[in-house]
C-alpha atoms as a PDB file:
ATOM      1  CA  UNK A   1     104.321 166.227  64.757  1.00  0.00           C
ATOM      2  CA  UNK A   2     101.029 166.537  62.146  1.00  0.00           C
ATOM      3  CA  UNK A   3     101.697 166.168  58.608  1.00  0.00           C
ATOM      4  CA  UNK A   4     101.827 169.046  56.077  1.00  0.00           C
ATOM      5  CA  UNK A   5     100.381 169.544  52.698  1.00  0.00           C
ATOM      6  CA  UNK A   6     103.961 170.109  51.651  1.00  0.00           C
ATOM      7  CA  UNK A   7     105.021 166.368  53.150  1.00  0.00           C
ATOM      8  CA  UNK A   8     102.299 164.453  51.062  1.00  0.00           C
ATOM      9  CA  UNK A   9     105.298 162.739  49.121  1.00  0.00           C
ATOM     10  CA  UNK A  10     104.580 160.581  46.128  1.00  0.00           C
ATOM     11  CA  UNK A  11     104.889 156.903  46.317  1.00  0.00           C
ATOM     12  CA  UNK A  12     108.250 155.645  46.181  1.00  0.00           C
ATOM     13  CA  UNK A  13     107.511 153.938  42.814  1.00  0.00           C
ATOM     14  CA  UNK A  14     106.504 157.526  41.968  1.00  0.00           C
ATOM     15  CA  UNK A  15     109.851 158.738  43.235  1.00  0.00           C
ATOM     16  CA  UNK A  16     111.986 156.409  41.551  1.00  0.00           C
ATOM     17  CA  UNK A  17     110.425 157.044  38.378  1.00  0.00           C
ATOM     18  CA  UNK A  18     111.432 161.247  38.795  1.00  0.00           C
ATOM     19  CA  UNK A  19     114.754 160.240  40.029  1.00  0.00           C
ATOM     20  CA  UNK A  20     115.148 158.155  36.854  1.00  0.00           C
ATOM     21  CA  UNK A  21     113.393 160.786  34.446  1.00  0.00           C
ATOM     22  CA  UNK A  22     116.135 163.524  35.632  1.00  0.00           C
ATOM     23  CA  UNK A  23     118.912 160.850  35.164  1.00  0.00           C
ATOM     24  CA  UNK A  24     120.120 160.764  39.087  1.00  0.00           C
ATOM     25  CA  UNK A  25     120.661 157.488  38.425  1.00  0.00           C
ATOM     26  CA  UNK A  26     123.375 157.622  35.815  1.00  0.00           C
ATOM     27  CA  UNK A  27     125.033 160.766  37.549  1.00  0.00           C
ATOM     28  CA  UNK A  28     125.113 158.463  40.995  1.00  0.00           C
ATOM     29  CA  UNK A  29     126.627 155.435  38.817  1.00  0.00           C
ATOM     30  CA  UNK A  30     123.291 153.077  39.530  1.00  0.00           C
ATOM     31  CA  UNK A  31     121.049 151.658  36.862  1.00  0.00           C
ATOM     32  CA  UNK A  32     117.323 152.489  36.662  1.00  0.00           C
ATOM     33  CA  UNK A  33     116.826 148.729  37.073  1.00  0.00           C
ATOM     34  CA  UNK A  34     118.273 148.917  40.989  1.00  0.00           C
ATOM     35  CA  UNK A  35     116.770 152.334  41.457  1.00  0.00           C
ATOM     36  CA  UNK A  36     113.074 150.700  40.376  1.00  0.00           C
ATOM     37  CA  UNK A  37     113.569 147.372  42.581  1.00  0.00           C
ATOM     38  CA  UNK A  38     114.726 149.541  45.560  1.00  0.00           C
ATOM     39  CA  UNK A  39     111.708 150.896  45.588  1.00  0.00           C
ATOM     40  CA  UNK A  40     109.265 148.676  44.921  1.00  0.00           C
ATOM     41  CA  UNK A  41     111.059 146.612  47.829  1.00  0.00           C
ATOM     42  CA  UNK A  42     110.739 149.328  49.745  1.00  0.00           C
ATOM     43  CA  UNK A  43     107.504 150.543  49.098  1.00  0.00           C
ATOM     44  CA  UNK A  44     105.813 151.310  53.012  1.00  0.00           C
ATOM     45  CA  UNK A  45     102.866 153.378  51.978  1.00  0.00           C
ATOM     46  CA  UNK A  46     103.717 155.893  55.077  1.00  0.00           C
ATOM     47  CA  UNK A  47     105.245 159.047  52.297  1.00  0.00           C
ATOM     48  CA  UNK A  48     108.891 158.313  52.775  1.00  0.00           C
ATOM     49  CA  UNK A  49     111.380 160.038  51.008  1.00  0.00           C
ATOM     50  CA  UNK A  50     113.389 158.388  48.640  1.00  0.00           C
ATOM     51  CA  UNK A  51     117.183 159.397  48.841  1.00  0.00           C
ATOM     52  CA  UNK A  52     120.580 158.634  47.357  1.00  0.00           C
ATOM     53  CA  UNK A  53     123.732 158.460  49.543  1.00  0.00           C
ATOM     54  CA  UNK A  54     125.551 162.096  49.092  1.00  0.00           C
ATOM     55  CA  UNK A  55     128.844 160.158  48.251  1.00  0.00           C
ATOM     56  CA  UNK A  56     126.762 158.813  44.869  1.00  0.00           C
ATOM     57  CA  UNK A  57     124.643 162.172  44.493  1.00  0.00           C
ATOM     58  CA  UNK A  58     126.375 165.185  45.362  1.00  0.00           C
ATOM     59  CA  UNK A  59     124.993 168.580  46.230  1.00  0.00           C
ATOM     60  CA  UNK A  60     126.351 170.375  42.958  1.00  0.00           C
ATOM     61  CA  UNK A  61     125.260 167.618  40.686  1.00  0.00           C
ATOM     62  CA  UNK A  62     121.531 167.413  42.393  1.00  0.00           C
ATOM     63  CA  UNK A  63     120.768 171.551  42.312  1.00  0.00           C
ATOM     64  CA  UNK A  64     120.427 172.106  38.650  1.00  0.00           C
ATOM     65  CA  UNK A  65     118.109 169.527  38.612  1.00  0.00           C
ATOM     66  CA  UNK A  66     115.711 171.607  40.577  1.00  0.00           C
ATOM     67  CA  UNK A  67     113.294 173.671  38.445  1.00  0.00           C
ATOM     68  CA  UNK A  68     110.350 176.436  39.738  1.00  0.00           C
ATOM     69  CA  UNK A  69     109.259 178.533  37.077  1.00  0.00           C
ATOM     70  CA  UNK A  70     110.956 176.984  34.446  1.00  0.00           C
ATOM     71  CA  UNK A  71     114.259 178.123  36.011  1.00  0.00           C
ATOM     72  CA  UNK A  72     117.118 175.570  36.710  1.00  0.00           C
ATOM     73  CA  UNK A  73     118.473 175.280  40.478  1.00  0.00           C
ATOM     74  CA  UNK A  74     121.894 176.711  41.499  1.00  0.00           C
ATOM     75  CA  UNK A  75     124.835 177.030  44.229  1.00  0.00           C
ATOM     76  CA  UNK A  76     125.568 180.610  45.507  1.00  0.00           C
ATOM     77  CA  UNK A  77     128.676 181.836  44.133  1.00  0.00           C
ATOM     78  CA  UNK A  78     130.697 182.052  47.472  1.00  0.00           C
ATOM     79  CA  UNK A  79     129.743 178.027  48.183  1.00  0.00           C
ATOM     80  CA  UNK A  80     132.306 176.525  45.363  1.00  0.00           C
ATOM     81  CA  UNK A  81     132.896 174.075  48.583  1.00  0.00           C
ATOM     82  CA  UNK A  82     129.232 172.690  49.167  1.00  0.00           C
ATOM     83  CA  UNK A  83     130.121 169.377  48.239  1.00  0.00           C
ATOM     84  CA  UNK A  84     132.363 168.995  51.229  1.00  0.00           C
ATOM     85  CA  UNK A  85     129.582 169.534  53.239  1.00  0.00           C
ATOM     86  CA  UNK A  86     129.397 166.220  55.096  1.00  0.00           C
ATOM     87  CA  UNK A  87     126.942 164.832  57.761  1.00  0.00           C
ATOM     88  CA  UNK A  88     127.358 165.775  61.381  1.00  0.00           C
ATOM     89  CA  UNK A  89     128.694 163.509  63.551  1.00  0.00           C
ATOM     90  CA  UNK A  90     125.263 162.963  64.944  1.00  0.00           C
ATOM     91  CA  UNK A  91     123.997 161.976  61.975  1.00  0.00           C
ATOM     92  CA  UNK A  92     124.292 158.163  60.690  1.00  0.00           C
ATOM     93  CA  UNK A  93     123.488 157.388  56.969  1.00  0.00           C
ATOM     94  CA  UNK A  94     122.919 153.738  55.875  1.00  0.00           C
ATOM     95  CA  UNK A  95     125.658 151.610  54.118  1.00  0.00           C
ATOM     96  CA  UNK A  96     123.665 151.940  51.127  1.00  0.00           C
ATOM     97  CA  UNK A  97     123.608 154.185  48.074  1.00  0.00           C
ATOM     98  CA  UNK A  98     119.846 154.565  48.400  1.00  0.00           C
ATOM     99  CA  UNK A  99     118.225 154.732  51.698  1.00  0.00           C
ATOM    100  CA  UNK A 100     114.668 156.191  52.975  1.00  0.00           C
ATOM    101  CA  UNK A 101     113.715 159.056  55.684  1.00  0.00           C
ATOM    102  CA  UNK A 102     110.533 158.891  57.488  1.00  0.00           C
ATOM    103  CA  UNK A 103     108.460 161.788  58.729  1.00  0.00           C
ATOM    104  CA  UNK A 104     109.776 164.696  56.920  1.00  0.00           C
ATOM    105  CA  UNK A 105     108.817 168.086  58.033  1.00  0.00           C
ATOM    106  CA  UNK A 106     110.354 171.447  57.033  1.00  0.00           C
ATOM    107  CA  UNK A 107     110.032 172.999  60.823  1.00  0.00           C
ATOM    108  CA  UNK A 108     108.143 175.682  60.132  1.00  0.00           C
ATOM    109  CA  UNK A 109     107.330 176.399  63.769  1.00  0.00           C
ATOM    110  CA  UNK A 110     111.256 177.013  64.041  1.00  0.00           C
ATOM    111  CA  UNK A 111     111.596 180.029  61.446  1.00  0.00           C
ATOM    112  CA  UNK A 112     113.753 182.866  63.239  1.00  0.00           C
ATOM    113  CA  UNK A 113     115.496 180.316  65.407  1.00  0.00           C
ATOM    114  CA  UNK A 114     119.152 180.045  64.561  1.00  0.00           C
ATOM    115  CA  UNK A 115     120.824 176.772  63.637  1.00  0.00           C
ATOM    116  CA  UNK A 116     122.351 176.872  66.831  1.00  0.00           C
ATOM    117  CA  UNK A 117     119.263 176.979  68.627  1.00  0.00           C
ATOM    118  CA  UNK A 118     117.164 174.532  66.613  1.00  0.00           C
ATOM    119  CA  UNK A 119     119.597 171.585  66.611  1.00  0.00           C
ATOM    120  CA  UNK A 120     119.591 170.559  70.412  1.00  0.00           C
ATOM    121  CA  UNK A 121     115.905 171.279  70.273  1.00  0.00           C
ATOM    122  CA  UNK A 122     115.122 169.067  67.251  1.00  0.00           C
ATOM    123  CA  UNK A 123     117.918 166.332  69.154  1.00  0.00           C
ATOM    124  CA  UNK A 124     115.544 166.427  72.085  1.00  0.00           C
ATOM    125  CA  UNK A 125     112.884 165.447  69.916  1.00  0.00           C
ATOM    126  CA  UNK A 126     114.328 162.408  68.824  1.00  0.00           C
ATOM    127  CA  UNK A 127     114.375 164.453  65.121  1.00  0.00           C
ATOM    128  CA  UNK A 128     117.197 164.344  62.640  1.00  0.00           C
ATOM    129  CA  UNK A 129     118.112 166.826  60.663  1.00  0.00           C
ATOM    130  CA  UNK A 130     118.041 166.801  56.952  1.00  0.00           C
ATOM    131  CA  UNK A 131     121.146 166.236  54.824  1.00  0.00           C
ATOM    132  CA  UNK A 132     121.322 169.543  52.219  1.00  0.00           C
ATOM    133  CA  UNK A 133     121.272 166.775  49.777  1.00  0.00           C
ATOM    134  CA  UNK A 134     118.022 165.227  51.495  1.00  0.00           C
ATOM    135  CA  UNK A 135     116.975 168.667  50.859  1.00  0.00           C
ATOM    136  CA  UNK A 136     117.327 168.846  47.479  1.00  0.00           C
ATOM    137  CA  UNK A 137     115.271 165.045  47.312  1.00  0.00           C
ATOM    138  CA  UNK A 138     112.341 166.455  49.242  1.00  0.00           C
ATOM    139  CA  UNK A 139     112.116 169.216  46.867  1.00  0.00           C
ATOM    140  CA  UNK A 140     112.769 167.547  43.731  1.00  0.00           C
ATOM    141  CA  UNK A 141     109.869 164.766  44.771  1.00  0.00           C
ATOM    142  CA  UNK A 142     107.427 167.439  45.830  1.00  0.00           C
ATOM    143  CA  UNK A 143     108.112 171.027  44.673  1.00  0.00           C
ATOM    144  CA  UNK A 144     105.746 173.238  46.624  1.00  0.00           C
ATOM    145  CA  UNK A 145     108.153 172.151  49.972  1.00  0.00           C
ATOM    146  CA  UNK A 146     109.691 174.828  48.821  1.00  0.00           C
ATOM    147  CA  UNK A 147     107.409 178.626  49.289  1.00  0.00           C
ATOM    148  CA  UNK A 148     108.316 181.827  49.503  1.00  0.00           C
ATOM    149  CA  UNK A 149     108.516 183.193  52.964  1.00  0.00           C
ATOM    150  CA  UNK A 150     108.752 179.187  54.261  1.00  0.00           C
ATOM    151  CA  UNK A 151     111.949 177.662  53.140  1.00  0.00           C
ATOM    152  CA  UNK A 152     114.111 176.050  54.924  1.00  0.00           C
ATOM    153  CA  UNK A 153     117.501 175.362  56.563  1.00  0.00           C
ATOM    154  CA  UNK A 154     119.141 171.516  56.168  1.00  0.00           C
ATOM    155  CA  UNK A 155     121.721 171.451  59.091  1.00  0.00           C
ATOM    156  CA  UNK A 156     122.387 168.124  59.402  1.00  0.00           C
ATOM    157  CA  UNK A 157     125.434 168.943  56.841  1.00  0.00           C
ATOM    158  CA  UNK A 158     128.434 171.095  58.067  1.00  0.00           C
ATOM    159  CA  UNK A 159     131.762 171.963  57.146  1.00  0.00           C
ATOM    160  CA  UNK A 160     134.740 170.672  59.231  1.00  0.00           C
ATOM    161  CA  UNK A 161     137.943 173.366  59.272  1.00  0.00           C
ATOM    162  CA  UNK A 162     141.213 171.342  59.094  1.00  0.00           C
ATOM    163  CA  UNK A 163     141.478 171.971  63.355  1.00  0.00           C
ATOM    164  CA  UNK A 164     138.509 170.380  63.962  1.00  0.00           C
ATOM    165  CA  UNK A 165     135.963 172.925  64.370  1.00  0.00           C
ATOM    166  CA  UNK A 166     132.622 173.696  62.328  1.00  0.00           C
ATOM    167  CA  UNK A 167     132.637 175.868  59.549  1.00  0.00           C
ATOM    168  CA  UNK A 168     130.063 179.084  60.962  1.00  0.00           C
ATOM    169  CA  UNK A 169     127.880 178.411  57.522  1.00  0.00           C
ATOM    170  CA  UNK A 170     124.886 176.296  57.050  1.00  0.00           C
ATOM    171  CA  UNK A 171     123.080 175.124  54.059  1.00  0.00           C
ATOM    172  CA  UNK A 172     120.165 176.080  53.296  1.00  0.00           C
ATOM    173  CA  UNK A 173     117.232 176.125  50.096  1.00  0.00           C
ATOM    174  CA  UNK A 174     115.245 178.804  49.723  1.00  0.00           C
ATOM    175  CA  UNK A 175     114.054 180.846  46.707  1.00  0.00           C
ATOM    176  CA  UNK A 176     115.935 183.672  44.510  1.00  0.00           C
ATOM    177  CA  UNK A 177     114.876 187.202  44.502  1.00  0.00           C
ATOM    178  CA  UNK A 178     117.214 187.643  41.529  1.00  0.00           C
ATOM    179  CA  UNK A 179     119.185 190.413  43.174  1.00  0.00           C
ATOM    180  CA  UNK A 180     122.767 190.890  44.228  1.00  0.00           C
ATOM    181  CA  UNK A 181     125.107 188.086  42.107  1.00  0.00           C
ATOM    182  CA  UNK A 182     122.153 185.933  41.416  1.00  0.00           C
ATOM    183  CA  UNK A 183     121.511 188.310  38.426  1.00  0.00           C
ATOM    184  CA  UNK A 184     117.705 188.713  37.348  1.00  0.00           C
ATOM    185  CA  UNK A 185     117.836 185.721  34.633  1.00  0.00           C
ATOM    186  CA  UNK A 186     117.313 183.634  38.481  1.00  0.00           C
ATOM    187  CA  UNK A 187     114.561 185.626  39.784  1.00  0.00           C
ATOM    188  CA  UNK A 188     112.385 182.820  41.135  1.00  0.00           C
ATOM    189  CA  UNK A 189     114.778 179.607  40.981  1.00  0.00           C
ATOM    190  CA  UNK A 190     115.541 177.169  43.739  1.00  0.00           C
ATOM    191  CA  UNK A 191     119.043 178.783  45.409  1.00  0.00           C
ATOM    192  CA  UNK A 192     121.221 176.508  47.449  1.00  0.00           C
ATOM    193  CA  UNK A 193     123.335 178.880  50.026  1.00  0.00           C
ATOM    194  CA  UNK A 194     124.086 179.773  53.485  1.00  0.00           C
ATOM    195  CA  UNK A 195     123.539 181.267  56.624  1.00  0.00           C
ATOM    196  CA  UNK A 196     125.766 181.855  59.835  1.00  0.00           C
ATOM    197  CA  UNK A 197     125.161 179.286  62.301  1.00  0.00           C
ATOM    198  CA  UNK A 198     124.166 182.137  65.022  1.00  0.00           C
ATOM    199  CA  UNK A 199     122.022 183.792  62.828  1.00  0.00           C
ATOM    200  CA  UNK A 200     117.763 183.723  62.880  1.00  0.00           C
ATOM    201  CA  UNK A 201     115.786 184.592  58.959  1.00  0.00           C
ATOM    202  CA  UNK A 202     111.944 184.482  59.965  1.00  0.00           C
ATOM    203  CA  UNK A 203     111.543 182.634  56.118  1.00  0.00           C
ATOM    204  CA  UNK A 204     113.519 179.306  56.879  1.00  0.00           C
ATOM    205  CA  UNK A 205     112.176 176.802  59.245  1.00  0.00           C
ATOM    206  CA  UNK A 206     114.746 173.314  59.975  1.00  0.00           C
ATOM    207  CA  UNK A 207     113.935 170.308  57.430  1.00  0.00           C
ATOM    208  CA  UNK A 208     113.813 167.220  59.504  1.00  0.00           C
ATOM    209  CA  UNK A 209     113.322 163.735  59.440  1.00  0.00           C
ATOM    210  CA  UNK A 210     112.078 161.007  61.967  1.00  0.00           C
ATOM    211  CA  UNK A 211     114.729 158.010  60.901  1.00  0.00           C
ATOM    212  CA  UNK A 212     116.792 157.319  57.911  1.00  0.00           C
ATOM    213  CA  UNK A 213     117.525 153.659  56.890  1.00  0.00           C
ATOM    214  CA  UNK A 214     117.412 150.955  54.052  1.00  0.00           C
ATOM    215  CA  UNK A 215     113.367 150.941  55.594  1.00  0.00           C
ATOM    216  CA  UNK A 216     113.183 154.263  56.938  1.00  0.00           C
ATOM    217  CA  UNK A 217     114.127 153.925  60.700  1.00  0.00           C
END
C-alpha cells in the first residue's frame, strides 16, 4: 500500500522525546530513561510508530493529551467505558509495555465502508487494525493524520458484553464540530467516540498497521 504524507512519522528518537515531553511516561509508570533506550534500540529508520501497551496507557489518560487548535482532546460523553475497550481476539500485542507498528495507514480508500465490512477485507490483506489507543499515538506523533473530512475508525478495539458478544460500537477519532454535547468551547478538538459497527460515515477511513512487535513485525 503507498505511503501517505500523513504516515511520514518522526524518528522514534523523535517520538520518544514527545511521549516524554507530554509525560506518557510517568502516567504509564516507566521512566524517560527506558522510554529513550527503547527507542534508540529500536530505531529502524522505516517511520514506525512508537506505542505503549494500553494496560500502561489507557485511552482516557492518552485523549487530553491530544491538542489541534490549541484545544485539548476528549471522550464523548456516552463512552465513560472506553477504557474497557480491549483488543480483538485477532489482534496480538507484545509482552511489552512499549512495542512498535509498521506501515501505518489511515484507509482512506475505505471511507463509507462499515466496520463490519472493512475488517475481513483489511484481514485478507494481511493488515491489522489499529488499537484506539494506537490511534491516539499516530496522532499525537504526527497531527495532520488527523483532517477534516478524513478521519478515521480504530477497530481493532471492541467491547465484550458479559455473554460473549461484541458491543455494536466502535472507536473512532475524528474532529469536533462543537455541536450537540460537545458544546462550542470544542469546536475543532480531537473527539474520541463511536460508531455502530453496521454503519458507513464517508469522513472515516480504517487506521491500520502492517505488524506490531518489540521490532515492528
Amino acid at each position: 500500500m503507498p505511503e501517505t504524507a500523513s504516515t511520514v512519522l518522526p524518528s522514534l528518537t523523535m517520538q520518544a522525546e514527545r511521549l516524554i515531553e507530554l509525560g506518557v511516561p510517568e502516567l504509564a509508570g516507566l521512566s524517560a530513561a527506558e522510554v529513550r533506550a527503547f527507542a534508540e534500540a529500536a530505531e529502524t529508520g522505516d517511520g514506525a510508530l512508537l506505542a505503549v501497551h494500553p494496560d500502561r496507557a489507557p485511552a482516557s489518560a492518552l485523549t487530553p493529551l491530544l491538542r489541534r487548535d490549541d484545544r485539548p482532546g476528549f471522550v464523548v460523553v456516552d463512552m465513560p467505558d472506553v477504557d474497557d475497550f480491549a483488543p480483538l481476539d485477532t489482534v496480538a500485542l507484545p509482552d511489552s509495555p512499549l512495542y512498535l507498528l509498521t506501515g501505518v495507514d489511515r484507509g482512506d480508500r475505505m471511507a463509507n465502508w462499515s466496520p463490519d465490512e472493512a475488517l475481513p477485507a483489511l484481514t485478507d490483506e494481511a493488515r491489522t487494525p489499529l488499537l484506539l489507543t494506537e490511534g491516539i499515538h499516530w496522532v499525537l506523533q504526527q497531527p495532520d493524520a488527523l483532517e477534516r473530512n478524513r478521519c478515521f475508525m480504530t477497530i481493532g478495539s471492541r467491547l465484550r458484553k458479559p455473554n460473549g458478544t461484541l458491543d455494536a460500537r466502535t472507536p473512532a477519532i475524528w474532529i469536533s464540530n462543537g455541536t450537540g454535547r460537545d458544546g462550542r468551547e470544542r469546536r475543532n478538538a480531537p473527539k474520541v467516540g463511536w460508531c455502530w459497527a453496521g454503519n458507513r460515515h464517508t469522513w472515516l477511513g480504517f487506521a491500520s498497521a502492517t505488524g506490531r512487535g518489540r521490532q515492528g513485525g
